[in-house]
Protein backbone atom coordinates (compact mmCIF):
# COMPACT_ATOMS: atom_id res chain seq x y z
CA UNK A 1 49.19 57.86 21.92
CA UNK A 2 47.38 58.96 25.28
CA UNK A 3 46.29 57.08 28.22
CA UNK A 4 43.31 56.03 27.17
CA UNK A 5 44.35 54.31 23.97
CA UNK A 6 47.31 52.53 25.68
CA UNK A 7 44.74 51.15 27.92
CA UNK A 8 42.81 50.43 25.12
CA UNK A 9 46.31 48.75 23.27
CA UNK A 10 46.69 46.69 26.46
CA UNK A 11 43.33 45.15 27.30
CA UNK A 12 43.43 43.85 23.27
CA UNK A 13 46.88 42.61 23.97
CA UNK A 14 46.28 40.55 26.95
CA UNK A 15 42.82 39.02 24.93
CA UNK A 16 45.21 38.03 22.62
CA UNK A 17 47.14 36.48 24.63
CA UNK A 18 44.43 34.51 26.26
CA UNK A 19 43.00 33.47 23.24
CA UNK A 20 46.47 31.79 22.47
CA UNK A 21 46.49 29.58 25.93
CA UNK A 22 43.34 28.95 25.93
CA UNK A 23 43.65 27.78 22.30
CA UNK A 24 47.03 25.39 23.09
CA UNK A 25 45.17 24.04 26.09
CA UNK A 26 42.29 22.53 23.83
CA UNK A 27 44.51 21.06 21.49
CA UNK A 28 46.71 19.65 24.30
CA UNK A 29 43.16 17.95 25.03
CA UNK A 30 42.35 16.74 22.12
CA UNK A 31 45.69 15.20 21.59
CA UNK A 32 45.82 13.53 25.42
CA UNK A 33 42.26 12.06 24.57
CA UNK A 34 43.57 10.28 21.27
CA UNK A 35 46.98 9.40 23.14
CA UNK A 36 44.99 7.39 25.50
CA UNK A 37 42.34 5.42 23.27
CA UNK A 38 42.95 3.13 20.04
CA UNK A 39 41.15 3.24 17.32
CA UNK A 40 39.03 0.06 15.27
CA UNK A 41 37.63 0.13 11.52
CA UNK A 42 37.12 -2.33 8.96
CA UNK A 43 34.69 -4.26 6.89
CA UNK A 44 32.04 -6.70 7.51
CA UNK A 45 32.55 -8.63 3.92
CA UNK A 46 30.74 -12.26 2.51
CA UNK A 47 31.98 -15.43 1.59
CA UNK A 48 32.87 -13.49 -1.97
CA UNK A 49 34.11 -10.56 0.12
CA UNK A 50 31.86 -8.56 -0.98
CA UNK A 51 30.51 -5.70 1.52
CA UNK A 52 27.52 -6.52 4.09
CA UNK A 53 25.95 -2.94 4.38
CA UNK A 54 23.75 -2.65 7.38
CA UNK A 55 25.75 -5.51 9.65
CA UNK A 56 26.17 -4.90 13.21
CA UNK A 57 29.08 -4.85 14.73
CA UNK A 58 29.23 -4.69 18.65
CA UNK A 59 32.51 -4.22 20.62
CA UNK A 60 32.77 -5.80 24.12
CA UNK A 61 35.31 -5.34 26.57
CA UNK A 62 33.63 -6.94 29.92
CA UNK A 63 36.73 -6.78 32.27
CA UNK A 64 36.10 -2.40 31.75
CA UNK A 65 32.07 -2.79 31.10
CA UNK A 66 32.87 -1.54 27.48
CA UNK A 67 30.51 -2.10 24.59
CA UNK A 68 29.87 -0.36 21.54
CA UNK A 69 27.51 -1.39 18.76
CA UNK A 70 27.81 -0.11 15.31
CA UNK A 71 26.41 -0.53 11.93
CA UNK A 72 28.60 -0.97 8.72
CA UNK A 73 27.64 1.76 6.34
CA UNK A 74 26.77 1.03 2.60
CA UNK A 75 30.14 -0.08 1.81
CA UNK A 76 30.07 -2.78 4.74
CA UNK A 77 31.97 -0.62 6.88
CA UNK A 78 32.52 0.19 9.95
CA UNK A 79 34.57 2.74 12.71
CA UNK A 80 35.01 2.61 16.20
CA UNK A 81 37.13 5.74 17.31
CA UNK A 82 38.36 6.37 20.93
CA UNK A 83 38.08 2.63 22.24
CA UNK A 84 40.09 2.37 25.89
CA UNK A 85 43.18 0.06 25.30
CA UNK A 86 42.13 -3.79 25.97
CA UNK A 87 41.28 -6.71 25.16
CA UNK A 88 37.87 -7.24 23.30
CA UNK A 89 35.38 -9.75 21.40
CA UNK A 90 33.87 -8.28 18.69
CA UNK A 91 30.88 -9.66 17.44
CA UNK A 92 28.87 -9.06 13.93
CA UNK A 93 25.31 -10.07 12.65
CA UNK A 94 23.42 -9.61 9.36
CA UNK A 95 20.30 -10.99 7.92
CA UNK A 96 20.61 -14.02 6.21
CA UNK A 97 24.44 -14.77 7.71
CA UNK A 98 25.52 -16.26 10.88
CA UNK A 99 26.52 -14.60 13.46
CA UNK A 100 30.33 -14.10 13.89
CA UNK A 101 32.78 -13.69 17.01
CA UNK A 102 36.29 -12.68 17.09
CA UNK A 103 37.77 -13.17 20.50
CA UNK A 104 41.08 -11.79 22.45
CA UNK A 105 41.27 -8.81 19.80
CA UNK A 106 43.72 -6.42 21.44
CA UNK A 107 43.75 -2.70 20.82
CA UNK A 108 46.75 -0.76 22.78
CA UNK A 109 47.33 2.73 23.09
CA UNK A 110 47.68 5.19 20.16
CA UNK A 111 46.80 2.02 17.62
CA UNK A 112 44.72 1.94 14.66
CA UNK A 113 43.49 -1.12 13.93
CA UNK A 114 41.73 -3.14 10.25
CA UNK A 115 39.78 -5.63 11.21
CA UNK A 116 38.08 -7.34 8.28
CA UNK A 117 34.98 -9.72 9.04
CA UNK A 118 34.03 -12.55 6.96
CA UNK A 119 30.59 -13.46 7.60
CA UNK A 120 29.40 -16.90 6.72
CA UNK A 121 25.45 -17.40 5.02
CA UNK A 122 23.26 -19.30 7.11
CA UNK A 123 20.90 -17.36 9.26
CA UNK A 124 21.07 -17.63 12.86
């Protein structure tokens, strides 16, 4: 092999190479980030427990100024990924039901929490 393809050989080598840090680093990312966050899913169900599709489901953590507001999905549910550990209220409304709260709900590192809400009819 001459010079020129050795260079060649080695430039390819160390890209490579790079390409293999620089991959590990992202995935060390990635896996820090969901180390350091909980996780919070369930379903927003009726007296029947039936699914409430379209209920909103906010997340509060005051103490951190946290809040996240979601709506279930057709099947009454709903996710919350990378919540900071804590301690939250979690609130959830629909048409036609009354409006719930769930206090002192604690989510802790690494954790992946169910939370099922029963919503009661009576609007308001």
């Amino acid at each position: 092999m001459n010079a020129y393809g050795m260079r060649i050989r080695s430039i390819v080598e160390r890209l490579v190479l790079l390409t293999i840090v620089m991959s590990l680093g992202v995935v060390a990312v990635i896996a820090q980030a969901q180390a350091s966050t909980a996780d919070l899913t369930g379903t927003v169900t009726d007296p029947n427990g039936a699914a409430v599709p379209g209920a909103t489901v906010t997340i509060r953590n005051p103490s951190i100024g946290f809040s996240r507001t979601l709506t279930a999905n057709d099947s009454g549910e709903y996710q919350a990924i990378g919540i900071p550990p804590g301690v939250y209220s979690i609130t959830a409304a629909a048409d036609t039901f009354k409006t719930v709260k769930i206090s002192n709900v604690k989510l802790t590192v690494g954790q992946r929490a169910t939370l099922t809400i029963p919503l009661e009819i009576g609007g308001g």
